[in-house]
C-alpha atoms as a PDB file:
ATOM      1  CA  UNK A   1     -42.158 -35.696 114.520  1.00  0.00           C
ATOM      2  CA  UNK A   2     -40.864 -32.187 114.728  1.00  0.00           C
ATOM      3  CA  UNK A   3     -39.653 -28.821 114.082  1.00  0.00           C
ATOM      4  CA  UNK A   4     -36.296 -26.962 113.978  1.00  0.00           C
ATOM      5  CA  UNK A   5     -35.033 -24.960 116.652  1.00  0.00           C
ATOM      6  CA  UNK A   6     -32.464 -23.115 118.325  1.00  0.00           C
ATOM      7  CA  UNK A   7     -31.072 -26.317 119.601  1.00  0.00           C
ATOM      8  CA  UNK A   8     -28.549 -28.022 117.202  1.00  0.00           C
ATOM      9  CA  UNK A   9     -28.063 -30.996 119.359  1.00  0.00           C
ATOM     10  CA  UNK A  10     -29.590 -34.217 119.442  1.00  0.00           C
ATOM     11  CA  UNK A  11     -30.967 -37.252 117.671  1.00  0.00           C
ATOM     12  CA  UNK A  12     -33.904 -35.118 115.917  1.00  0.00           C
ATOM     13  CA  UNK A  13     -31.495 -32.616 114.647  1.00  0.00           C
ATOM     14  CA  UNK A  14     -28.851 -35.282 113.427  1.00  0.00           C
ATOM     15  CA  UNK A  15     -31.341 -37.428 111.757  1.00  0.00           C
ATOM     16  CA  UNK A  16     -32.887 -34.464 110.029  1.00  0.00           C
ATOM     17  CA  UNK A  17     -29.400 -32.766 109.052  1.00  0.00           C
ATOM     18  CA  UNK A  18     -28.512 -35.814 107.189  1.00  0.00           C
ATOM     19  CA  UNK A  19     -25.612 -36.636 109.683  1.00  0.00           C
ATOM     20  CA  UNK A  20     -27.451 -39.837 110.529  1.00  0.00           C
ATOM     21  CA  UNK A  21     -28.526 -41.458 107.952  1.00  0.00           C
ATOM     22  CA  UNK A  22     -30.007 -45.082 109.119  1.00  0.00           C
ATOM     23  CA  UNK A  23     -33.460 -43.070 109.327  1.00  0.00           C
ATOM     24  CA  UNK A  24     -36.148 -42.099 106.257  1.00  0.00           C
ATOM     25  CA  UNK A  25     -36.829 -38.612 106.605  1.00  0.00           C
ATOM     26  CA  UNK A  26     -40.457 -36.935 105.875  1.00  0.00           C
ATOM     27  CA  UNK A  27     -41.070 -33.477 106.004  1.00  0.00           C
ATOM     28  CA  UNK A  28     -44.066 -30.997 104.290  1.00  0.00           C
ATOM     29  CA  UNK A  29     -44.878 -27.867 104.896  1.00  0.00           C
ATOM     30  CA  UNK A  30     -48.620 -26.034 106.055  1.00  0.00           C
ATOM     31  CA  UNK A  31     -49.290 -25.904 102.163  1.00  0.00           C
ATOM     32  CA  UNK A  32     -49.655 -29.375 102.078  1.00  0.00           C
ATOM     33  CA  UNK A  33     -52.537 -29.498 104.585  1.00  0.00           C
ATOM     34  CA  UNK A  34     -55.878 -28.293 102.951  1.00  0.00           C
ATOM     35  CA  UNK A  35     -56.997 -27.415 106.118  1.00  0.00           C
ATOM     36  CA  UNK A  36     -54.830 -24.599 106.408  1.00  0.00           C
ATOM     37  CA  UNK A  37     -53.112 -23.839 103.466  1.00  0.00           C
ATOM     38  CA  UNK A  38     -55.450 -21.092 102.701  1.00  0.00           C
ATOM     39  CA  UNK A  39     -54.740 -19.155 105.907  1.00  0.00           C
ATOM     40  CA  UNK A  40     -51.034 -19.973 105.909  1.00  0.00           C
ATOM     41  CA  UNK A  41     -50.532 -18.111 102.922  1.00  0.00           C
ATOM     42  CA  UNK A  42     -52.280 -15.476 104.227  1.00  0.00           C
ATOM     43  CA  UNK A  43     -50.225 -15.280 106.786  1.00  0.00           C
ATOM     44  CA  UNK A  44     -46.979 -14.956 104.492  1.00  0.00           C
ATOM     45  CA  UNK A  45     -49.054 -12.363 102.431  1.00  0.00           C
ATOM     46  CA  UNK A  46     -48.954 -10.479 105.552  1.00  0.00           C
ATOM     47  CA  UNK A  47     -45.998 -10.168 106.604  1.00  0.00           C
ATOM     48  CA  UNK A  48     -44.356  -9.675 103.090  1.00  0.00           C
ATOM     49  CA  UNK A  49     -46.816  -6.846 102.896  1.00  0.00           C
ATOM     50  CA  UNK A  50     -46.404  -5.256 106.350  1.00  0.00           C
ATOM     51  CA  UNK A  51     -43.140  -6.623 108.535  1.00  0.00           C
ATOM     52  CA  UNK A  52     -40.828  -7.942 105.306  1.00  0.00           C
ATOM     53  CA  UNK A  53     -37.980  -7.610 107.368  1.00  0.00           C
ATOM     54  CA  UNK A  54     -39.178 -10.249 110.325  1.00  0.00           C
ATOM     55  CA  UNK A  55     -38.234 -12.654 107.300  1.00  0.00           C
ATOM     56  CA  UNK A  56     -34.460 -12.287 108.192  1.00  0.00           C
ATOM     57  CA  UNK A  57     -35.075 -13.587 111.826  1.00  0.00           C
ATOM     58  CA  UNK A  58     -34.023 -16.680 113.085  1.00  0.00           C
ATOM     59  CA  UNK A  59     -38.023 -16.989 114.391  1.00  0.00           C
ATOM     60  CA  UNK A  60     -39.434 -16.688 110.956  1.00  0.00           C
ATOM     61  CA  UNK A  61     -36.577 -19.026 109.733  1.00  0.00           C
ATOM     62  CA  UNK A  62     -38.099 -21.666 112.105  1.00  0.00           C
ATOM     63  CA  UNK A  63     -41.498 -21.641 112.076  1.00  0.00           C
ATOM     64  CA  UNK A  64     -42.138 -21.019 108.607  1.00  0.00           C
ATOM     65  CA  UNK A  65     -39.608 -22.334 106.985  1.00  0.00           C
ATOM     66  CA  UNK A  66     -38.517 -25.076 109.357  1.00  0.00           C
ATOM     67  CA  UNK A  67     -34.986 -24.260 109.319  1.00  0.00           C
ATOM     68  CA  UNK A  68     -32.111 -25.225 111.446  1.00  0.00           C
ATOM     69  CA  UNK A  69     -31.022 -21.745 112.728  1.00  0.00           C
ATOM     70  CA  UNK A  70     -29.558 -20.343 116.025  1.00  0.00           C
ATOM     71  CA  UNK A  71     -30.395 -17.286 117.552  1.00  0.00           C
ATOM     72  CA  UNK A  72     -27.667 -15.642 118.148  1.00  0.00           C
ATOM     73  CA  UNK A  73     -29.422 -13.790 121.708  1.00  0.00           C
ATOM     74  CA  UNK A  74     -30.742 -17.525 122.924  1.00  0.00           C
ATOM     75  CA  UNK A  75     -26.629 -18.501 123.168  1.00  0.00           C
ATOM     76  CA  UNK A  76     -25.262 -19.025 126.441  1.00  0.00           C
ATOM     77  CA  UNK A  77     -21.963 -17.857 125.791  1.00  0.00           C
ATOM     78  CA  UNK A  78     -20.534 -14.251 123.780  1.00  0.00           C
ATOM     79  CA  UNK A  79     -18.077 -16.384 121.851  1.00  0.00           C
ATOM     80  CA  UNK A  80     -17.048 -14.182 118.901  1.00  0.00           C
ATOM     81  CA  UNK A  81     -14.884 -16.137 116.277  1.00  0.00           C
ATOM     82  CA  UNK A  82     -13.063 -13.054 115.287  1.00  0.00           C
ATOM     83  CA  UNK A  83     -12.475 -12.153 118.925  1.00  0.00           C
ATOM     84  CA  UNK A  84     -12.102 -15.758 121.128  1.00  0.00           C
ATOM     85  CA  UNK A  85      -9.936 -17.978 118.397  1.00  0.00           C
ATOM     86  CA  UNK A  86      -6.327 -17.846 117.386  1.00  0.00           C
ATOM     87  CA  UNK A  87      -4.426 -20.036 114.621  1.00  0.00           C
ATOM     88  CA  UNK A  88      -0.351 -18.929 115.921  1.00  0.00           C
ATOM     89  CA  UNK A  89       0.448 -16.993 118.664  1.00  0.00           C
ATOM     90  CA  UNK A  90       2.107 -13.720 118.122  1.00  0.00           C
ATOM     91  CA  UNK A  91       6.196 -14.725 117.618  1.00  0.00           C
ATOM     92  CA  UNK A  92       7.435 -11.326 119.607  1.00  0.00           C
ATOM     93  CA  UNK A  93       6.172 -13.269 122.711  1.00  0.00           C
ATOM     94  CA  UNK A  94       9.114 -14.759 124.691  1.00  0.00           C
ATOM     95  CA  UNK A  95       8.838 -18.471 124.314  1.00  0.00           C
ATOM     96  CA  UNK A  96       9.927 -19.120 127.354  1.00  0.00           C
ATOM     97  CA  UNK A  97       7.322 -16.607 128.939  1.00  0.00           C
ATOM     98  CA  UNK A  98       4.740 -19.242 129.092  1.00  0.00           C
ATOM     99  CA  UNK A  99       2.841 -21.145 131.581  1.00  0.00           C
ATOM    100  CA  UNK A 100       0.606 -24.192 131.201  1.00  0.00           C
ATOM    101  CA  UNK A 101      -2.066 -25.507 133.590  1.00  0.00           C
ATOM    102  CA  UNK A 102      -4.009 -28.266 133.076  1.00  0.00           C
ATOM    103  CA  UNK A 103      -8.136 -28.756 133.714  1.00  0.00           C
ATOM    104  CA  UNK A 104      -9.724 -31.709 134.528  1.00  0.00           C
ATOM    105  CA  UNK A 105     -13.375 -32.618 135.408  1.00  0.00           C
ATOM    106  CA  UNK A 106     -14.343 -36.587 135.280  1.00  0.00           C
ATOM    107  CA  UNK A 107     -16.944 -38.732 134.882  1.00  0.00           C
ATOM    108  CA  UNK A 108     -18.556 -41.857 133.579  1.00  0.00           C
ATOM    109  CA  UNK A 109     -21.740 -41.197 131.392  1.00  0.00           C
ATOM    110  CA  UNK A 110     -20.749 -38.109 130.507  1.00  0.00           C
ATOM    111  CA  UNK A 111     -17.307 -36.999 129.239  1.00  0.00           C
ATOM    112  CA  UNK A 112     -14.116 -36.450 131.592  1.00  0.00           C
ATOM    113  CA  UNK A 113     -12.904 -33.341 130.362  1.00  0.00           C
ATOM    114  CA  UNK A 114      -8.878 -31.969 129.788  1.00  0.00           C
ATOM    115  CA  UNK A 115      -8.266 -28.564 128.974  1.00  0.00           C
ATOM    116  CA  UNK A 116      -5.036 -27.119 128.557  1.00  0.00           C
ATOM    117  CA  UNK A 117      -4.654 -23.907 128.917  1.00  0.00           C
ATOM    118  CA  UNK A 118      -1.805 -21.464 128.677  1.00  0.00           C
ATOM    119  CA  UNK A 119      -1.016 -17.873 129.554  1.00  0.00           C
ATOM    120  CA  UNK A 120       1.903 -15.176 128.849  1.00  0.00           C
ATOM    121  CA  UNK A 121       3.392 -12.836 131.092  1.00  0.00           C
ATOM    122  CA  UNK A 122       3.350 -10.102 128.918  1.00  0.00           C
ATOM    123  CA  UNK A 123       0.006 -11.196 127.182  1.00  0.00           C
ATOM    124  CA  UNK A 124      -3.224 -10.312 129.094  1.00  0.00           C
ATOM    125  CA  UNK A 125      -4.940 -13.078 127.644  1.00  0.00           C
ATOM    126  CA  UNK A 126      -5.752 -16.608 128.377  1.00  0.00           C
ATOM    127  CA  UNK A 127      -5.253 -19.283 125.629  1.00  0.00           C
ATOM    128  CA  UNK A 128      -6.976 -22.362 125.640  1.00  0.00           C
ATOM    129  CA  UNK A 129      -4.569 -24.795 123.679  1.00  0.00           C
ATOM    130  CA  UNK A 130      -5.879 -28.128 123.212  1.00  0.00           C
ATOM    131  CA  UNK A 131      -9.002 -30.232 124.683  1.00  0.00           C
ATOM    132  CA  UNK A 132      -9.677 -33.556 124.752  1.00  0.00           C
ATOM    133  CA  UNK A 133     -12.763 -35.321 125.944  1.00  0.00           C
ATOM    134  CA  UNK A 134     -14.611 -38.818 126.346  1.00  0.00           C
ATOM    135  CA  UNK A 135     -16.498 -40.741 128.381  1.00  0.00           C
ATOM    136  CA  UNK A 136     -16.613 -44.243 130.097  1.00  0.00           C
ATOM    137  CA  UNK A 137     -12.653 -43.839 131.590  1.00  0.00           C
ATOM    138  CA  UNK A 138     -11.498 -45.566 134.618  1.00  0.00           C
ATOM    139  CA  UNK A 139      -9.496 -43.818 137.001  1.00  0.00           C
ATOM    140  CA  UNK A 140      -6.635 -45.204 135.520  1.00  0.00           C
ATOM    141  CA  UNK A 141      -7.095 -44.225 132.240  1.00  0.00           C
ATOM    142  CA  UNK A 142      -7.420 -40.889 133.454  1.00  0.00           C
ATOM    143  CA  UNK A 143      -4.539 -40.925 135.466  1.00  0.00           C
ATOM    144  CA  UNK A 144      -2.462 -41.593 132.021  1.00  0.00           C
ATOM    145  CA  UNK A 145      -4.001 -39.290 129.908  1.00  0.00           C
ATOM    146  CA  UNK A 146      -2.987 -36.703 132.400  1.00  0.00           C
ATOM    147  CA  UNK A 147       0.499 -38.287 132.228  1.00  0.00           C
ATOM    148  CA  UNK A 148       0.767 -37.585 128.880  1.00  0.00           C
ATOM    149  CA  UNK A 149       0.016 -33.854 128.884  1.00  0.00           C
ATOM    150  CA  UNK A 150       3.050 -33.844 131.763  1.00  0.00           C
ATOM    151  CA  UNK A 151       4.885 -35.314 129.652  1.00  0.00           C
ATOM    152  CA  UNK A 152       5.084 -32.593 126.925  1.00  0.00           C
ATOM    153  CA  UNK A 153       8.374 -31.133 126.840  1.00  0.00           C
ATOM    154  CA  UNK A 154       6.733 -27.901 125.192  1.00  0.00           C
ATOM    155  CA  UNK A 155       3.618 -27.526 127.007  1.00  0.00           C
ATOM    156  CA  UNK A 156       4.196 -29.462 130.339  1.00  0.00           C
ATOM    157  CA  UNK A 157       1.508 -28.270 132.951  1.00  0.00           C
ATOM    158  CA  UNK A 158       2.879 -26.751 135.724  1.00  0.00           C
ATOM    159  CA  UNK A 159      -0.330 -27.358 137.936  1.00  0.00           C
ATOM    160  CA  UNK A 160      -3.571 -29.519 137.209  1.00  0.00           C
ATOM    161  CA  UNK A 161      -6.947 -28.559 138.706  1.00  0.00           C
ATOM    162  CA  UNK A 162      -9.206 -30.754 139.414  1.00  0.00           C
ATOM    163  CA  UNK A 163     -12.798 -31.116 140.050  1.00  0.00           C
ATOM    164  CA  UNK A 164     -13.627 -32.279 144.016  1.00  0.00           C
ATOM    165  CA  UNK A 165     -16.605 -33.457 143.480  1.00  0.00           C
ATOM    166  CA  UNK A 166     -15.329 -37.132 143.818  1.00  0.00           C
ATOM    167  CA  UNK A 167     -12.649 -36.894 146.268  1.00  0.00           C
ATOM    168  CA  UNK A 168     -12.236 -40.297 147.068  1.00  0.00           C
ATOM    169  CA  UNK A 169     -11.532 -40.767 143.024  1.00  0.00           C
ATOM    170  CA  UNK A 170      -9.113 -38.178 142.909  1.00  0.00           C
ATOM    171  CA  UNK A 171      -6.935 -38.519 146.165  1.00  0.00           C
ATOM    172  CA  UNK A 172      -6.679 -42.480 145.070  1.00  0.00           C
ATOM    173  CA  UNK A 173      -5.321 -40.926 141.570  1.00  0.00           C
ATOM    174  CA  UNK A 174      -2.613 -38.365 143.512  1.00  0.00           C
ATOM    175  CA  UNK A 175      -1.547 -41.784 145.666  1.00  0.00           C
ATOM    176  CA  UNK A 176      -1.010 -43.739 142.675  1.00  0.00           C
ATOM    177  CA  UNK A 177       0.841 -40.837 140.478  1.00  0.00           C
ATOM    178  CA  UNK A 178       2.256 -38.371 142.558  1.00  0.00           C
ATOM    179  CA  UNK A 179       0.270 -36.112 140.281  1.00  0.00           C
ATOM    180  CA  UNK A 180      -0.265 -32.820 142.217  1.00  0.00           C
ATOM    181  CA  UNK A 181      -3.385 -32.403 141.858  1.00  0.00           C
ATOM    182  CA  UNK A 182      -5.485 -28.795 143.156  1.00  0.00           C
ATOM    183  CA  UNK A 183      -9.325 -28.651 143.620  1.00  0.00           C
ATOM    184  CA  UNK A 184     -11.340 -26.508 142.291  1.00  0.00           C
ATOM    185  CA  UNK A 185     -13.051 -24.026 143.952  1.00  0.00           C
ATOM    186  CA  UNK A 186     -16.972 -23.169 142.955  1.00  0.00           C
ATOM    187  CA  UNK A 187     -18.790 -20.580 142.649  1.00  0.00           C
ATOM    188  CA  UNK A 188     -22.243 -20.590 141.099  1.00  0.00           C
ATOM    189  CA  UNK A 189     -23.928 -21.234 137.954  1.00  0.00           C
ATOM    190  CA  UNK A 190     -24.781 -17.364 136.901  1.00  0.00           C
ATOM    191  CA  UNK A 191     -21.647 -15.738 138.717  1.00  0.00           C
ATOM    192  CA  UNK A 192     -19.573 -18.817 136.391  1.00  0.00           C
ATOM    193  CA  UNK A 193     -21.553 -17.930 133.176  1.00  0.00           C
ATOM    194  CA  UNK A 194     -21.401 -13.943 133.733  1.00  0.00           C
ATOM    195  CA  UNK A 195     -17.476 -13.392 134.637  1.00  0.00           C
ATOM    196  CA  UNK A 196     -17.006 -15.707 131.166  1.00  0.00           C
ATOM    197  CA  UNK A 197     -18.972 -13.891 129.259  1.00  0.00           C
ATOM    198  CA  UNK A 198     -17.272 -10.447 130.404  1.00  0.00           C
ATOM    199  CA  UNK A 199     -13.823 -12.326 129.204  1.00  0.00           C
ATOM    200  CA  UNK A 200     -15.214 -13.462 125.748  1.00  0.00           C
ATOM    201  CA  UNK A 201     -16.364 -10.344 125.307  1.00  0.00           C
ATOM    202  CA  UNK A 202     -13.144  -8.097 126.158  1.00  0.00           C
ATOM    203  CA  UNK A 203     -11.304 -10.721 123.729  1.00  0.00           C
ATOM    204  CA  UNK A 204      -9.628 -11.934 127.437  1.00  0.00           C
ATOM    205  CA  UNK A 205     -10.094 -15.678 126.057  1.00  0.00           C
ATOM    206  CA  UNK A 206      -8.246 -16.628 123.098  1.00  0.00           C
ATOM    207  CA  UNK A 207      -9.415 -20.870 122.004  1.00  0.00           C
ATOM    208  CA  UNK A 208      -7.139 -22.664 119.225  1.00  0.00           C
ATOM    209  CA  UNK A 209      -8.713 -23.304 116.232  1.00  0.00           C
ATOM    210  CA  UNK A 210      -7.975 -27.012 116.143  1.00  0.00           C
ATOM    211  CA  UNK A 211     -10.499 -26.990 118.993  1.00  0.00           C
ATOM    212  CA  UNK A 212     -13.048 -27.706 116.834  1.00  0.00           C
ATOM    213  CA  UNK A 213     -15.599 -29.748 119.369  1.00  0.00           C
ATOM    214  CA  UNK A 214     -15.663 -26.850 121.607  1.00  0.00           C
ATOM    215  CA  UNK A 215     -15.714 -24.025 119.565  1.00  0.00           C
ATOM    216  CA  UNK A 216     -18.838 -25.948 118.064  1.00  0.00           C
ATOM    217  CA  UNK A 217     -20.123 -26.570 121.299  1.00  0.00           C
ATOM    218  CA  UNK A 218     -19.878 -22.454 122.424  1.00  0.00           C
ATOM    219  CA  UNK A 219     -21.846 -21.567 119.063  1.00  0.00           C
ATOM    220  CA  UNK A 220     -24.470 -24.028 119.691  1.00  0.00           C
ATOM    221  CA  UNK A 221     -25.294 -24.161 123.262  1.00  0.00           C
ATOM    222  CA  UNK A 222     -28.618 -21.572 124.292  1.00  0.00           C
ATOM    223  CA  UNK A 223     -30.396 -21.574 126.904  1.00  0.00           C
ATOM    224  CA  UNK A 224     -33.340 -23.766 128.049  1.00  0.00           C
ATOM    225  CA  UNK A 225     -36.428 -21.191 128.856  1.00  0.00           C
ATOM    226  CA  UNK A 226     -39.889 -21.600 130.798  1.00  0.00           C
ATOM    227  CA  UNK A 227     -41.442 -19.194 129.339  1.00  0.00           C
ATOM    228  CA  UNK A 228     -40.052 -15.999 129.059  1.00  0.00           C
ATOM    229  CA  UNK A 229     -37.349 -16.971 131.773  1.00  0.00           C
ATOM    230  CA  UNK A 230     -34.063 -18.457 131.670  1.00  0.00           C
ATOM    231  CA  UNK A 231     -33.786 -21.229 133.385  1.00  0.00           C
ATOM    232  CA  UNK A 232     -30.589 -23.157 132.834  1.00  0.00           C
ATOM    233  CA  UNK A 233     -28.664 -24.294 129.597  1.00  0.00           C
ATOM    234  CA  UNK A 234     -29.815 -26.478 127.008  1.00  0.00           C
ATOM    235  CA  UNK A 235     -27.663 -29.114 126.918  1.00  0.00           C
ATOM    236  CA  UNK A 236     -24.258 -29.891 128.933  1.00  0.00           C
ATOM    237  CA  UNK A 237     -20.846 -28.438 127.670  1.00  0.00           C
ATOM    238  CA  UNK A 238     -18.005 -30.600 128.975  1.00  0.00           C
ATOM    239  CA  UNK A 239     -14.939 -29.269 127.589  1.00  0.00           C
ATOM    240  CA  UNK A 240     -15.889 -25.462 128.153  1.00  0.00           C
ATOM    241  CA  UNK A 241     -16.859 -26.170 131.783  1.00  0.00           C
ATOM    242  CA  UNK A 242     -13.314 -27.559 132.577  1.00  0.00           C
ATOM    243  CA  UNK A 243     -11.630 -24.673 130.840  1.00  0.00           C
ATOM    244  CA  UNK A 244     -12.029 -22.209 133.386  1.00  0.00           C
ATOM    245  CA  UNK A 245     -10.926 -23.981 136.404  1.00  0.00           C
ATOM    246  CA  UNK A 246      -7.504 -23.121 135.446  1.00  0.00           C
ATOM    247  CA  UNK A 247      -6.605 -19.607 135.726  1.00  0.00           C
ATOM    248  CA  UNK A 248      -8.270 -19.566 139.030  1.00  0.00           C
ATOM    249  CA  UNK A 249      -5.273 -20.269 140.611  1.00  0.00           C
ATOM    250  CA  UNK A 250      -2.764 -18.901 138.304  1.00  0.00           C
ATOM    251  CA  UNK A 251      -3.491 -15.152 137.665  1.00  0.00           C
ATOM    252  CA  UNK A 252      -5.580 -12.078 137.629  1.00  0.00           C
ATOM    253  CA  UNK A 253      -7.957 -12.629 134.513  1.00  0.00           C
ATOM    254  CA  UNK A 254     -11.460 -13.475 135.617  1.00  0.00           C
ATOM    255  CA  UNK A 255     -12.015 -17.487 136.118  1.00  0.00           C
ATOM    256  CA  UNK A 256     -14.417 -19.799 137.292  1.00  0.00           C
ATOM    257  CA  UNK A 257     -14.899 -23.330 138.470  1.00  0.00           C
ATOM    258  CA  UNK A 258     -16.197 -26.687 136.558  1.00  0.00           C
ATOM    259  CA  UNK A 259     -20.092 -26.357 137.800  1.00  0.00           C
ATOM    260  CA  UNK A 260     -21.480 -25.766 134.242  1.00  0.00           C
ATOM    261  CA  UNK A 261     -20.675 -29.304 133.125  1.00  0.00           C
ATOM    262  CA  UNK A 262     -23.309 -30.641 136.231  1.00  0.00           C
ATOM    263  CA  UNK A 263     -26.334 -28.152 135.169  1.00  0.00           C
ATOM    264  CA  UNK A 264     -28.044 -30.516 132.696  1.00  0.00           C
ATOM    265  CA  UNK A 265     -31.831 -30.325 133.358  1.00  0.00           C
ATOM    266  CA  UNK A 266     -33.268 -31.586 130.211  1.00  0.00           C
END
């Protein structure tokens, strides 16, 4: 038993959103308590009366009428749809101007990561291409996948960076494939979060469309508070966090390392 919330993730919110539907659903309101239906309406006489416009907030949405609605100050990241996606790049670009770089963050319970990424030399943005994550992959399997990005004849990486958190994982990977693999470096959580933000917000970071996972991910992931204060995000982001591992190493726009996908403290 619950309510809505800022945080469109989860078992609660799937089984309530109809998107699983091998659970009964139950749901009533404070006007179907006679204990307090007299002072709940009272309470919506009120604010009709004297704050009518606190019914357009995403607070009122919540608690009174228990819907499913995302403030848009609680999210983590400044991703701005009309800003941060692209359908085509813009054809007076050279096509040969282009560079790829591959990111790559593994795991086991959660989701290895691939991002590829691309930037122009006469573009000042950075384009995030294509993503693809899941979970449970052997070193092996990972190896391959990353194979088959090199092995794009249009959008071959021409470096892949790498998470170092499992060392051991990845130099066995680089003996096996010749891959050339370059760690990450890391910086911390809020430095990582704030020099993104500044990028999404000066339209530095362009993301595809067709990225569809992540761009859902962006608009849905806020922060996890005690209180008043911020602690850390909700939930994990896993395709996001590998994203800006690449540019590090490639060129002056603002980048960051793969920490975010290792801060969930639910």
């Amino acid at each position: 038993m619950g309510t809505s919330s800022n945080y469109t993730r989860g078992l609660f919110y799937d089984i309530t959103t109809g998107v699983r539907r091998d659970w009964s659903v139950h749901s009533w309101t404070a006007h179907d308590n006679p204990y307090v239906a007299k002072q709940w309406q009272e309470e919506l006489d009120e604010i009709d009366k004297d704050r009518p416009l606190f019914k357009e907030t995403p607070l009122f949405k919540q608690w009174y009428l228990n819907q499913w609605v995302v403030d848009t100050d609680k999210l983590v990241y400044k991703y701005n749809p009309d800003k941060n996606s692209f359908a085509n790049v813009s054809k007076t670009l050279n096509p040969n101007g282009w560079t790829y770089v591959l990111g790559v963050d593994t795991g086991w319970e959660d989701d290895n990561a691939f991002v590829l990424g691309a930037f122009h030399e006469n573009d000042p943005a950075f384009y995030i291409v294509k993503t693809y994550n899941k979970p449970h992959m052997t070193f092996d399997q990972v190896t391959a996948k990353i194979q088959e990005f090199m092995n794009d004849k249009d959008m071959a990486p021409a470096k892949v960076i790498i998470d170092g958190a499992n060392k051991q994982g990845v130099e066995s990977m680089r003996q096996r494939s010749a891959i050339p693999f370059e760690y990450a470096d890391k910086i911390g959580k809020v430095d990582f979060i704030e020099m993104l933000n500044a990028d999404l917000v000066q339209a530095k970071i362009r993301i595809n469309v067709c990225c569809t996972g992540l761009i859902n991910e962006l608009m849905g992931l806020v922060w996890k508070t005690d209180g008043d204060k911020i602690v850390v995000p909700k939930k994990n982001i896993h395709r996001f966090q590998t994203t800006y591992v690449m540019p590090f190493s490639m060129r002056g726009v603002t980048v960051f390392t793969i920490s975010l996908g290792r801060l969930n403290q639910n």
